[in-house]
C-alpha atoms as a PDB file:
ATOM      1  CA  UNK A   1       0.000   0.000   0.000  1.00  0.00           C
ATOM      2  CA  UNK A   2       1.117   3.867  -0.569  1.00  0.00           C
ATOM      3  CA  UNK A   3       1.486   6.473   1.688  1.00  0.00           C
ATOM      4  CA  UNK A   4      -1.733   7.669   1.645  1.00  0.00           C
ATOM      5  CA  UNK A   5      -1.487  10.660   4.460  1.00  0.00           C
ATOM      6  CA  UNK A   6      -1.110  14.679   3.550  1.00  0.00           C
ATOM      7  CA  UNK A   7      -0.724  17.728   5.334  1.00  0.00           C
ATOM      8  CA  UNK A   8      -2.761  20.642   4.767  1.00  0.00           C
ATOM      9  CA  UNK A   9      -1.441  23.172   6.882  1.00  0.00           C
ATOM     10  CA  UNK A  10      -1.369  21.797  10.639  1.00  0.00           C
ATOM     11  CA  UNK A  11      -3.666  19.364   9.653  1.00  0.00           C
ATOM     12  CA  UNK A  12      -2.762  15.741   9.426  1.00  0.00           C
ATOM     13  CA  UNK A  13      -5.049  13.711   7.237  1.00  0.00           C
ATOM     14  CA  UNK A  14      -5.099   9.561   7.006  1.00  0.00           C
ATOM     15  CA  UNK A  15      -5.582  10.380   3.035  1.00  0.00           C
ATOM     16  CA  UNK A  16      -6.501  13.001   0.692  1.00  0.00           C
ATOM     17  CA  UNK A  17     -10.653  11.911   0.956  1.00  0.00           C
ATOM     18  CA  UNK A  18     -12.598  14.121   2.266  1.00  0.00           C
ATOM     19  CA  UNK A  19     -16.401  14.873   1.758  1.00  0.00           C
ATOM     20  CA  UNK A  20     -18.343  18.390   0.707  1.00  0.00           C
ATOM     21  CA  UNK A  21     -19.832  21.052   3.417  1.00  0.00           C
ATOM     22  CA  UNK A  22     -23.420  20.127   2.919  1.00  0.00           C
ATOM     23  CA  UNK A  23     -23.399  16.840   0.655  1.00  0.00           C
ATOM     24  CA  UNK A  24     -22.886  14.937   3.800  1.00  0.00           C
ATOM     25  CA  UNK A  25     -24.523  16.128   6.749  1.00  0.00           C
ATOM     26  CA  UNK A  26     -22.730  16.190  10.133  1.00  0.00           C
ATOM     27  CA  UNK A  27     -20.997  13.069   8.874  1.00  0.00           C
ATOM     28  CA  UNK A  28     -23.536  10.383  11.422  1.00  0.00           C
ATOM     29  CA  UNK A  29     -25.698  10.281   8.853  1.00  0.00           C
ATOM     30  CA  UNK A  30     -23.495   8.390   6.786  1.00  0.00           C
ATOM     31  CA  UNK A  31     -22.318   5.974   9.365  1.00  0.00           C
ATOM     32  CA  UNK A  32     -24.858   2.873   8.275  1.00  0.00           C
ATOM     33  CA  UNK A  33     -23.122   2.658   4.596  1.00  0.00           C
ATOM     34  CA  UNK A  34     -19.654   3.297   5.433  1.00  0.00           C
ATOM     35  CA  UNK A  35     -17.177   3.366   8.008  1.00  0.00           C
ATOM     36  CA  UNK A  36     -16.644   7.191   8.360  1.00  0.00           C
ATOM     37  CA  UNK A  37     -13.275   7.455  10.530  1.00  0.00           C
ATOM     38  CA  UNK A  38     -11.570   6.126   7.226  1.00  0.00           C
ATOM     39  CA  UNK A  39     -11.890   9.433   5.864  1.00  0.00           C
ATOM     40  CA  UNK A  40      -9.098  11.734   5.510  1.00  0.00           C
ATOM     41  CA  UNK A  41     -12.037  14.495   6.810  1.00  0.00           C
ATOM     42  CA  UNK A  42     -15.510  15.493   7.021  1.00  0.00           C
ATOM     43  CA  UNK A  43     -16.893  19.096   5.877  1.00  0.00           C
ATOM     44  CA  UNK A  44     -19.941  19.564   7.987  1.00  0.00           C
ATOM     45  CA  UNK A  45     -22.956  21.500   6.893  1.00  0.00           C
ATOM     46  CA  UNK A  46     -22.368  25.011   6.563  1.00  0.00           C
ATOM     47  CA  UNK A  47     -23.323  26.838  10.231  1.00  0.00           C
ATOM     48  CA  UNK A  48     -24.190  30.672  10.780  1.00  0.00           C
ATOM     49  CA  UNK A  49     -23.966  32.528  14.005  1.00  0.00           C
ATOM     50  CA  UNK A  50     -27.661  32.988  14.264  1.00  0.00           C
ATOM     51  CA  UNK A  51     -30.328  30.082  12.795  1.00  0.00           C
ATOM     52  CA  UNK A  52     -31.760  30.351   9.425  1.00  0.00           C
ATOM     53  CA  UNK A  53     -34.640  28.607   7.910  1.00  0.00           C
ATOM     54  CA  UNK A  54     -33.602  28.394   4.130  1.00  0.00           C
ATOM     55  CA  UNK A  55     -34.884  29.489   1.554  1.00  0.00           C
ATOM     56  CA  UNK A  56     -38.571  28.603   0.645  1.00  0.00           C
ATOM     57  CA  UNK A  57     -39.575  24.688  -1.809  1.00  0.00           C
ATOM     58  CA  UNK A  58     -38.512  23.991  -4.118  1.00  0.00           C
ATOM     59  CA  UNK A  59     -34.506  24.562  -4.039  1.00  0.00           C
ATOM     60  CA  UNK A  60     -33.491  21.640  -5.514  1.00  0.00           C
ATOM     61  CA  UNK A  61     -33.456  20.818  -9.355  1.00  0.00           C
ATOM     62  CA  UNK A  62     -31.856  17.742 -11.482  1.00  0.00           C
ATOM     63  CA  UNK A  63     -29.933  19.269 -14.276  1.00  0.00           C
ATOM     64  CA  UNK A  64     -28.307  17.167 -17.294  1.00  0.00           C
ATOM     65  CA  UNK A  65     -24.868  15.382 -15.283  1.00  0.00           C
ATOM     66  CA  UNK A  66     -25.486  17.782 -12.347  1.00  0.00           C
ATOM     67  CA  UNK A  67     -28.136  19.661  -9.667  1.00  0.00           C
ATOM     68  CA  UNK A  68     -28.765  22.851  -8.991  1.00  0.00           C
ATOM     69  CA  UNK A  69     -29.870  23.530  -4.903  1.00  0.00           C
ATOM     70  CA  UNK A  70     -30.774  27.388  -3.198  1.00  0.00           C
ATOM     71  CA  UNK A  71     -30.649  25.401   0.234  1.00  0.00           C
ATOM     72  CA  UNK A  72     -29.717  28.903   2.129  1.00  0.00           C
ATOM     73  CA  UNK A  73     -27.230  27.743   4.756  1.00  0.00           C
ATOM     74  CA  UNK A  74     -30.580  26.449   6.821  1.00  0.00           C
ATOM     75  CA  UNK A  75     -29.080  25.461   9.948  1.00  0.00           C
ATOM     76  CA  UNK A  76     -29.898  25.628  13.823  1.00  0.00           C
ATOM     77  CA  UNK A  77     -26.883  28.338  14.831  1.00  0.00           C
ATOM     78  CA  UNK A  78     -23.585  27.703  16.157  1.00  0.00           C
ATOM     79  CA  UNK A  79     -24.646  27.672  19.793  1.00  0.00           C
ATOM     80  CA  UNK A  80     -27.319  24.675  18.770  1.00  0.00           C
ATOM     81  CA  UNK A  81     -24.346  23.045  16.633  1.00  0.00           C
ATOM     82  CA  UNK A  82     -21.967  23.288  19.893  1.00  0.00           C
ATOM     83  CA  UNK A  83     -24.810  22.211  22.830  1.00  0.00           C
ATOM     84  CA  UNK A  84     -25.950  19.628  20.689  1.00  0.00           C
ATOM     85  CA  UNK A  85     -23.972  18.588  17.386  1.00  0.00           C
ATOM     86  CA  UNK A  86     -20.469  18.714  18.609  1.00  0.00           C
ATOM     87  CA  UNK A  87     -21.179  15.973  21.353  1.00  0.00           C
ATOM     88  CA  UNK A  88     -22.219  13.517  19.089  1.00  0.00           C
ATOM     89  CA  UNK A  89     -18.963  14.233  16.785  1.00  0.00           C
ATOM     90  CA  UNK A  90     -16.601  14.932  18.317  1.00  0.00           C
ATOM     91  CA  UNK A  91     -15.185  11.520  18.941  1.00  0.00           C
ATOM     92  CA  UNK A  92     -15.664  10.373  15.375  1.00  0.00           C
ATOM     93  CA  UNK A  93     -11.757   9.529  14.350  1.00  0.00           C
ATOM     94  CA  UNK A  94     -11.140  11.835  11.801  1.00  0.00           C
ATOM     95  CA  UNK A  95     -11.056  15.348  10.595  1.00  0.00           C
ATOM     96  CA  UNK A  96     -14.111  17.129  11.831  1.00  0.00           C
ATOM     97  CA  UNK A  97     -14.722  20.274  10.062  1.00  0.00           C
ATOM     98  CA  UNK A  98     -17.231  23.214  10.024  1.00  0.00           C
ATOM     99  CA  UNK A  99     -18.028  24.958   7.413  1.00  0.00           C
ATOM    100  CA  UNK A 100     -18.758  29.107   8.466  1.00  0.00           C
ATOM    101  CA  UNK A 101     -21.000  31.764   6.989  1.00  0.00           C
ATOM    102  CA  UNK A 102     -21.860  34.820   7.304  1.00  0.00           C
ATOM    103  CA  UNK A 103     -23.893  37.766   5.724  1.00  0.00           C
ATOM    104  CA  UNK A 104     -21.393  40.372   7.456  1.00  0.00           C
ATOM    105  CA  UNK A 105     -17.668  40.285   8.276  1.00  0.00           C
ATOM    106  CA  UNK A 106     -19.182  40.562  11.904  1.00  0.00           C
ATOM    107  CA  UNK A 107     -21.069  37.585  11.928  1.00  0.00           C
ATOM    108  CA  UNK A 108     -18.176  35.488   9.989  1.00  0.00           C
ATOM    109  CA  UNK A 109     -15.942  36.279  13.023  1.00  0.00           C
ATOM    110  CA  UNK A 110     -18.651  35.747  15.850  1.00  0.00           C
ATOM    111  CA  UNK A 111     -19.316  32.371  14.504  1.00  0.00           C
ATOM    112  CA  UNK A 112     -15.263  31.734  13.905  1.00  0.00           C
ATOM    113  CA  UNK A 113     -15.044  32.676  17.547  1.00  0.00           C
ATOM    114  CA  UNK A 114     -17.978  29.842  18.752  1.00  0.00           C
ATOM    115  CA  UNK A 115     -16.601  27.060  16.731  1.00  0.00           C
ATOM    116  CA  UNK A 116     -12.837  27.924  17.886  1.00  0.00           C
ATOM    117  CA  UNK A 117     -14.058  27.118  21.355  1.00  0.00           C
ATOM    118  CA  UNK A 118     -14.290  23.464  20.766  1.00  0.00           C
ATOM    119  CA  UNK A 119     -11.435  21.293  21.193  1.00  0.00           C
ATOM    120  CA  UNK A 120     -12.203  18.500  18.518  1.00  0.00           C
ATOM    121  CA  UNK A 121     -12.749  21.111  15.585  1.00  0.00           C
ATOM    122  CA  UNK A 122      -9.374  21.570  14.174  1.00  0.00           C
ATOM    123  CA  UNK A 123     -10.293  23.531  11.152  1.00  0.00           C
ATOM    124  CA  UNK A 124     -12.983  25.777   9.802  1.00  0.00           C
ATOM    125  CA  UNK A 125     -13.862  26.226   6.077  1.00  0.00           C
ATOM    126  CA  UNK A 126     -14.774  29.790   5.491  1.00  0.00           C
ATOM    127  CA  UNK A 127     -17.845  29.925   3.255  1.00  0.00           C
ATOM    128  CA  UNK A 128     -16.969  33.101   1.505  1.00  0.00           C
ATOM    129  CA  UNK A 129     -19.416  33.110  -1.489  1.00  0.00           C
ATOM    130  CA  UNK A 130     -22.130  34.474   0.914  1.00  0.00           C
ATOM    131  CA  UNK A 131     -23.790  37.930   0.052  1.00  0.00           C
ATOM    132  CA  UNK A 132     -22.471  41.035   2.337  1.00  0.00           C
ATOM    133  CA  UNK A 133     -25.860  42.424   3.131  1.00  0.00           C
ATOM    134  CA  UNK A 134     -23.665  45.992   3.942  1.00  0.00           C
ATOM    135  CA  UNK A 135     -22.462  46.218   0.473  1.00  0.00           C
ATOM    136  CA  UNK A 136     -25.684  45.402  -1.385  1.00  0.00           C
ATOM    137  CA  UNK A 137     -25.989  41.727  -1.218  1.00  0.00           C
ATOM    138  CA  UNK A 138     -22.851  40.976  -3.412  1.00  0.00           C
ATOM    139  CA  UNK A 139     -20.779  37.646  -2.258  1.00  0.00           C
ATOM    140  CA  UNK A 140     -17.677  38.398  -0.823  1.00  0.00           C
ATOM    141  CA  UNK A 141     -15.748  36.219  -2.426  1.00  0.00           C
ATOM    142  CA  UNK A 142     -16.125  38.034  -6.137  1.00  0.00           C
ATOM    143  CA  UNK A 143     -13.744  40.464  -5.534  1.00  0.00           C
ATOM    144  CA  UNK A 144     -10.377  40.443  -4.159  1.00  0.00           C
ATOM    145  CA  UNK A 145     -10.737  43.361  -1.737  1.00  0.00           C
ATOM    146  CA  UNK A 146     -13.897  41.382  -0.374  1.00  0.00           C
ATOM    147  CA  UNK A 147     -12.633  37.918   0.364  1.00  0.00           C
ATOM    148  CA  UNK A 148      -9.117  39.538   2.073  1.00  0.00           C
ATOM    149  CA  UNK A 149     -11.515  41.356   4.491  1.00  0.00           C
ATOM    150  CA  UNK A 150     -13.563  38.791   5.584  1.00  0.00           C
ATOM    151  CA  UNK A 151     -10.127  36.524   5.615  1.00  0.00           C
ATOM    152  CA  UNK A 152      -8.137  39.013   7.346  1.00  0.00           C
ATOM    153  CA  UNK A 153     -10.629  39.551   9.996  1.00  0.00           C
ATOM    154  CA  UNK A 154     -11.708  35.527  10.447  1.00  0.00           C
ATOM    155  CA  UNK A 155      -7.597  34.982  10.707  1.00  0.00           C
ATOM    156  CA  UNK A 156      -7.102  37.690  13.627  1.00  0.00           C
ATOM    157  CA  UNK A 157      -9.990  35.775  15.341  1.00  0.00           C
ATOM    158  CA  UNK A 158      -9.297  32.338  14.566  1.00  0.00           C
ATOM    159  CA  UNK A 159      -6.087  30.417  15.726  1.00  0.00           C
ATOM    160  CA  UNK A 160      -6.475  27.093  14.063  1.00  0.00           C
ATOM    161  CA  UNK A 161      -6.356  25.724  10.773  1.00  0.00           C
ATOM    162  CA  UNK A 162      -8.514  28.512   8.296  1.00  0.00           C
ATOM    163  CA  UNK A 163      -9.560  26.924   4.782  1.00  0.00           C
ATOM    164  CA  UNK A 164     -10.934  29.462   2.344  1.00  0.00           C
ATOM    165  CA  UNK A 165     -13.451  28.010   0.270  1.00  0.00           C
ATOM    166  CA  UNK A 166     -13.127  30.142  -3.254  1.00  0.00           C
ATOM    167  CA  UNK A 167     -15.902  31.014  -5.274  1.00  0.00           C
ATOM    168  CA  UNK A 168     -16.116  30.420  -9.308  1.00  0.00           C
ATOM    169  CA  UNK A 169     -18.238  32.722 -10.339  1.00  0.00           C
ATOM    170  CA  UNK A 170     -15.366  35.549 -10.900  1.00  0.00           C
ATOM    171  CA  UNK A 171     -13.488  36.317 -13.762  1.00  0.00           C
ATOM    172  CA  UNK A 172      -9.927  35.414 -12.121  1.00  0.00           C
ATOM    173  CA  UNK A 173      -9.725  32.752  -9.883  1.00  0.00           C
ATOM    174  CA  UNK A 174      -5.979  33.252  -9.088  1.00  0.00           C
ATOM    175  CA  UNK A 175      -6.751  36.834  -8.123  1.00  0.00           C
ATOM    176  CA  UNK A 176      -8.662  35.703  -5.030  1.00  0.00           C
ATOM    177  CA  UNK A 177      -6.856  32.789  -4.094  1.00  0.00           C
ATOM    178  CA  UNK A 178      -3.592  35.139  -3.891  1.00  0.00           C
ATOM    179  CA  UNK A 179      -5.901  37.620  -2.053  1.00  0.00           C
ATOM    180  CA  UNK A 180      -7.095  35.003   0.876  1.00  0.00           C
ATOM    181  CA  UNK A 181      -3.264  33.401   0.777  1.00  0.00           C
ATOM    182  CA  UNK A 182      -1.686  37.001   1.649  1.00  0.00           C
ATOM    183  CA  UNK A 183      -4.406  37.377   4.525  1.00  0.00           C
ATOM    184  CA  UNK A 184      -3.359  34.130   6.251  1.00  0.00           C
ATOM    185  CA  UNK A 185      -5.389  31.422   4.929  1.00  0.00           C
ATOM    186  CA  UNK A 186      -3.636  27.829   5.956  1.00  0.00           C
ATOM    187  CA  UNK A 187      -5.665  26.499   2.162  1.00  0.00           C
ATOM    188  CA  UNK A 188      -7.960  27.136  -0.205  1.00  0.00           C
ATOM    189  CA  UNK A 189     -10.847  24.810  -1.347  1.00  0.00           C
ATOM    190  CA  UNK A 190     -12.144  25.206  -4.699  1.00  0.00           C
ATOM    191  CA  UNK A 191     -15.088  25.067  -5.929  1.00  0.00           C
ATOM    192  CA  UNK A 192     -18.084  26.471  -4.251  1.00  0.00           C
ATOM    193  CA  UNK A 193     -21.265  25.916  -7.141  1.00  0.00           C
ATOM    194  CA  UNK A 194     -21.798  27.839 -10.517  1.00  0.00           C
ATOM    195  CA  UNK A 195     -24.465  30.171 -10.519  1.00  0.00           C
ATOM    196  CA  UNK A 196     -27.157  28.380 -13.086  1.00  0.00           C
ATOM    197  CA  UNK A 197     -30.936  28.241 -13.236  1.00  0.00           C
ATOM    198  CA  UNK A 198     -33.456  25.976 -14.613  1.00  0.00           C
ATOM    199  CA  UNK A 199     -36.927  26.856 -16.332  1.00  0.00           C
ATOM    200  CA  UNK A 200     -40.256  24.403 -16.579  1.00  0.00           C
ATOM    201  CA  UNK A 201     -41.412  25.701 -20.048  1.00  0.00           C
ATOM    202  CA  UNK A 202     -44.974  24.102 -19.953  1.00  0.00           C
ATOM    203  CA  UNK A 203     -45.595  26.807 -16.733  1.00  0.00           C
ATOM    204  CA  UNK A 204     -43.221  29.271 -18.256  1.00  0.00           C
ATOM    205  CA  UNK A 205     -41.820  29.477 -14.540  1.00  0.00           C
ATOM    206  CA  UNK A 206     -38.367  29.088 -13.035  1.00  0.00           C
ATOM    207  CA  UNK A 207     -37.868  25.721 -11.453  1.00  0.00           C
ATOM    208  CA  UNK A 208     -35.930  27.327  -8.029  1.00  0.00           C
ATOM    209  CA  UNK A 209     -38.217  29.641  -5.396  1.00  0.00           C
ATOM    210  CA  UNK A 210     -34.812  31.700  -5.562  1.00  0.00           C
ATOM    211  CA  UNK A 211     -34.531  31.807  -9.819  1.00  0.00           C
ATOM    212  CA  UNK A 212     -31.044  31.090  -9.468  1.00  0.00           C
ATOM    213  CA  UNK A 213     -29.080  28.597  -7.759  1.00  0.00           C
ATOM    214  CA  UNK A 214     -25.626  26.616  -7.749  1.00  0.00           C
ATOM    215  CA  UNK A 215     -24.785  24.307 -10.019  1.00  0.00           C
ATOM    216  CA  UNK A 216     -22.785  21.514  -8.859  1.00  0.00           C
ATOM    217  CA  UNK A 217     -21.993  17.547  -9.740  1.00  0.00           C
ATOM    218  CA  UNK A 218     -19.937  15.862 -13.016  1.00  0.00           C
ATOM    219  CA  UNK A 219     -20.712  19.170 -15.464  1.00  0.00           C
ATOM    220  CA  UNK A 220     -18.655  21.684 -13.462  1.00  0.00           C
ATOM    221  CA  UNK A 221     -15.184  19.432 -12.938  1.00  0.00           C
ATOM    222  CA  UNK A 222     -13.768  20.617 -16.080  1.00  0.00           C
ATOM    223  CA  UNK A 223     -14.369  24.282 -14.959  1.00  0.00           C
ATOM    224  CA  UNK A 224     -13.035  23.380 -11.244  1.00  0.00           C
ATOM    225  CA  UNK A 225      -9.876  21.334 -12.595  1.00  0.00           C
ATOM    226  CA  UNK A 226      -8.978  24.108 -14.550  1.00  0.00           C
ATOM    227  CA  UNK A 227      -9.336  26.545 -11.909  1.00  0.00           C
ATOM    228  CA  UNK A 228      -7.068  24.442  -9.586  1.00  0.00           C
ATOM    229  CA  UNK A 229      -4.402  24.228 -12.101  1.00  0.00           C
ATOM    230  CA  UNK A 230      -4.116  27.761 -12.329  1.00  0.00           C
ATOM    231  CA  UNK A 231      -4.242  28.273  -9.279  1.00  0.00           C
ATOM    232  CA  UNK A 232      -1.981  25.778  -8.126  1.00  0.00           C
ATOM    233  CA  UNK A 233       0.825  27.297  -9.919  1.00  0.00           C
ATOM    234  CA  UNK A 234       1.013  30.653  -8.011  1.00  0.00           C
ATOM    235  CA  UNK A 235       0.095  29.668  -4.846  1.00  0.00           C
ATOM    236  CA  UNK A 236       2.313  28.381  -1.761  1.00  0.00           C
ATOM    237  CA  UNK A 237      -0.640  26.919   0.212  1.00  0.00           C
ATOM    238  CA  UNK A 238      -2.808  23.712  -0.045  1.00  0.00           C
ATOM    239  CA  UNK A 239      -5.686  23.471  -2.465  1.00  0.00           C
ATOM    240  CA  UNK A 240      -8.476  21.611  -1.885  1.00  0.00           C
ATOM    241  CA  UNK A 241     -10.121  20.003  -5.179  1.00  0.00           C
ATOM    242  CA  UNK A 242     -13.677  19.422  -5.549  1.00  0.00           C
ATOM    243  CA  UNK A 243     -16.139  20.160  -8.477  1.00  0.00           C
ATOM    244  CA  UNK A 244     -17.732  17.030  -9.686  1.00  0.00           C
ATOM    245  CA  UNK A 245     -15.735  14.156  -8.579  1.00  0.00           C
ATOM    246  CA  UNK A 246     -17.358  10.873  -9.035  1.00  0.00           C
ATOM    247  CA  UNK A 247     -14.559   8.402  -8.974  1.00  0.00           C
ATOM    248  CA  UNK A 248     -10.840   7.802  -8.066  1.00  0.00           C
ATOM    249  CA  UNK A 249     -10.046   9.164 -11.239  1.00  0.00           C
ATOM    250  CA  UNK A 250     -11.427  12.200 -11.074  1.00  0.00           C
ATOM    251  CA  UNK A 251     -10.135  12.457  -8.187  1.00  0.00           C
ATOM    252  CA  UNK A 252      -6.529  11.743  -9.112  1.00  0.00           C
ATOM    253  CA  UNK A 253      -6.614  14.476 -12.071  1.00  0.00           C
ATOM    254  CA  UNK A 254      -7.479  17.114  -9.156  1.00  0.00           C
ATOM    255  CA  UNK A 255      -4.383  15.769  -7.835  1.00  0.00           C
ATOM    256  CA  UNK A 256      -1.884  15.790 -10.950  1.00  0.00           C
ATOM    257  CA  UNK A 257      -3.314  19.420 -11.432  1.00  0.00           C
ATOM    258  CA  UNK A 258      -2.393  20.485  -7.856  1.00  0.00           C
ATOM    259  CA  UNK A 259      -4.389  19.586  -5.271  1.00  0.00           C
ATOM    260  CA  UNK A 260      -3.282  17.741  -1.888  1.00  0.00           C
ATOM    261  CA  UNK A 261      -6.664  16.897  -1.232  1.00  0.00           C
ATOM    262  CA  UNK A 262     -10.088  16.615  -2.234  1.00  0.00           C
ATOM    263  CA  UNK A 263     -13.595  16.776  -1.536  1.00  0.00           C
ATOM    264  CA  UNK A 264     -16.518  14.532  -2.800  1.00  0.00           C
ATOM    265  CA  UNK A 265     -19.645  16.290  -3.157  1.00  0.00           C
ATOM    266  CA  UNK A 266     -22.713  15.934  -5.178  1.00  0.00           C
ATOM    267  CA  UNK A 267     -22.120  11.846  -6.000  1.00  0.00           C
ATOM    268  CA  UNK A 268     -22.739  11.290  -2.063  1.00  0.00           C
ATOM    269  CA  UNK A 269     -26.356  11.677  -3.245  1.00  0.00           C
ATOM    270  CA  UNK A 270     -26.201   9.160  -5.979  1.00  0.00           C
ATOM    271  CA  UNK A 271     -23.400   6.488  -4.112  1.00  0.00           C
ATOM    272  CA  UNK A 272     -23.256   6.933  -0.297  1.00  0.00           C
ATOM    273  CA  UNK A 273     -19.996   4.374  -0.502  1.00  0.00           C
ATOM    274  CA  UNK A 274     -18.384   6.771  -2.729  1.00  0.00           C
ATOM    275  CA  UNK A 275     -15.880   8.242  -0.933  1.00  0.00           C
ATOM    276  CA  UNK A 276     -14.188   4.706   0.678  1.00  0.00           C
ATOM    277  CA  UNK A 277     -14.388   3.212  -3.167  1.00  0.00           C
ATOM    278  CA  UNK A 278     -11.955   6.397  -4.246  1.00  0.00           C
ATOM    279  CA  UNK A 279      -9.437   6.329  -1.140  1.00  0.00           C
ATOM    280  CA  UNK A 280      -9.237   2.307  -2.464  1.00  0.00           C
ATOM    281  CA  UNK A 281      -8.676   3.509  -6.161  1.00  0.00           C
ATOM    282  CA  UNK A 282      -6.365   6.427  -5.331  1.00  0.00           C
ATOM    283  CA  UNK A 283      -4.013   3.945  -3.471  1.00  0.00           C
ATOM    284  CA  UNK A 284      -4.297   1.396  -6.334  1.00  0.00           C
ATOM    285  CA  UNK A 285      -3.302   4.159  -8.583  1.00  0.00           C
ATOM    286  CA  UNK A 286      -0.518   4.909  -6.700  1.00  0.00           C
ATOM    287  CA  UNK A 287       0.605   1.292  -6.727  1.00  0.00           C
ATOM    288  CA  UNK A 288      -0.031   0.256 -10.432  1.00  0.00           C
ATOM    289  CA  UNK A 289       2.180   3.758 -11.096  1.00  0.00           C
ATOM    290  CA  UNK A 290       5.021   2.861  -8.512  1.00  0.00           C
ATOM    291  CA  UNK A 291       4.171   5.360  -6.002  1.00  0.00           C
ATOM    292  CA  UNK A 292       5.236   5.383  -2.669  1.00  0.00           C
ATOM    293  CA  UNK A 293       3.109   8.324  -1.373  1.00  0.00           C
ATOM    294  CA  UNK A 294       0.227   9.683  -2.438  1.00  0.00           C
ATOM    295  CA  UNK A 295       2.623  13.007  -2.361  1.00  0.00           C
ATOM    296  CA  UNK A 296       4.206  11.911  -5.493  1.00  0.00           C
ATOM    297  CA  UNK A 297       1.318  12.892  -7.699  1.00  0.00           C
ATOM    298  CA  UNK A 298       0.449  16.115  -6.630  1.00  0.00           C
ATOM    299  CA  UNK A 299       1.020  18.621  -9.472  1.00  0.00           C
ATOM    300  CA  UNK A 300       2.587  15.741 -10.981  1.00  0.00           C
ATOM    301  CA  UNK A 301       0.752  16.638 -14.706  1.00  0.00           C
ATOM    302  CA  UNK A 302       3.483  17.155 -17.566  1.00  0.00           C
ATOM    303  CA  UNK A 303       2.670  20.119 -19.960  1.00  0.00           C
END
């Protein structure tokens, strides 16, 4: 077997496997199909300071090879996820990890603060594609100036591991990755969804309550491997990969491109096993190819 185990920042994972903020619930919910301490880590739901209902049925719609979902972040709070969640987690032996939201800097950094109060979260994944309801409801993450001030501030607040989780809908992805990486981020994951929309012509309505919503599964990887590869090259910190993996192999380009780890999102829906069938194909990649460590193949791709 191969060296499976990377580093992204402080963090130490068993492999590079690791499953999507909201594709996989607080991780329990899994624990009837596979056993989940073999992942390298676990991207909890995304949380907010304060709870939030969603947004109003229906907010999720099948799209050819993907979905697009207007969930809203609904969630009980931080306090709720901390009384109640974090007990029943927090012993689970791997990489528990929350993703954060906000709709202010404010709120990004009081719910930073919360989850940096418990011992067995060693890493938060800043959710920076939310809208800033101060500057007109545009998501922080589309600009440069925007995602370093939500970073900058989460990074004074926060003392463990700070993933930055990048947003595609911008015109230059390496423009905010550099941004976040100069304000302290320990990684970046990329992607968050595409903003798409679907239509039911016979009611001449749109599909979503919200119009709009992300676009995720197989039909954005080529997008999100591209946008790692670039990235990958000017950065000095970890990227996460995700953005329709399905497979090991898809999951082994991310790596070749640049990433040291990944994330499996959308296919959770379709194959709940998924995630323990490609931490089993990455290391029998690594074997058929001579590969000691899984290390060997990141950013391994010849041009």
């Amino acid at each position: 077997m191969a060296e499976l185990s990377v580093n992204i920042g402080n963090l130490q994972l068993k492999n590079p496997v690791m499953t999507a903020s909201g594709t996989f619930g607080y991780g329990i919910e899994y624990a009837d199909f596979i056993d989940i301490s073999r992942l390298g880590g676990i991207f909890v739901k995304g949380t907010t300071i304060q709870p939030r209902e969603g947004n109003p049925y229906p907010r999720m719609a099948e799209t050819p090879a993907g979905m697009l979902n207007a969930v809203g972040l609904q969630n009980k709070g931080a306090q709720y996820f901390a009384d109640h969640i974090y007990p029943e987690i927090k012993d689970i032996d791997t990489n528990m990890i929350v993703n954060v939201s906000g709709s202010s800097v404010e709120t990004y950094v009081e719910c930073a603060e919360k989850i940096a109060e418990l011992d067995r979260i060693p890493a938060i994944e800043l959710n920076i594609s939310c809208p800033n309801v101060k500057q007109g409801g545009m998501s922080f993450g589309v600009t440069a100036h925007g995602a370093a001030e939500v970073v900058r501030a989460v990074r004074k607040a926060y003392p463990k591991t700070l993933i930055v989780k990048l947003s595609p809908n911008v015109t230059d992805i390496t423009e905010i990755a550099r941004a976040v990486e100069a304000e302290g981020a320990d990684a970046v994951s990329m992607i968050n969804t595409m903003m798409g929309m679907a239509i039911n012509a016979e009611k001449r309505k749109p599909v979503l309550s919200t119009i709009t919503g992300g676009l995720s599964g197989p039909c954005v990887k080529p997008v999100a491997l591209r946008m790692v590869w670039q990235s990958a090259k000017v950065l000095n910190i970890p990227i996460i990969g995700l953005g329709g993996i399905s497979n090991w192999k898809d999951a082994v380009e991310f790596m070749l491109a640049g990433a040291t780890a990944i994330q499996i999102g959308t296919y959770n829906f379709i194959d709940p096993t998924i995630s323990i069938q490609v931490i089993d194909g990455i290391n029998d990649y690594c074997d058929r190819h001579g590969f000691k460590s899984v290390k060997e193949i990141i950013g391994a791709l010849e041009i």
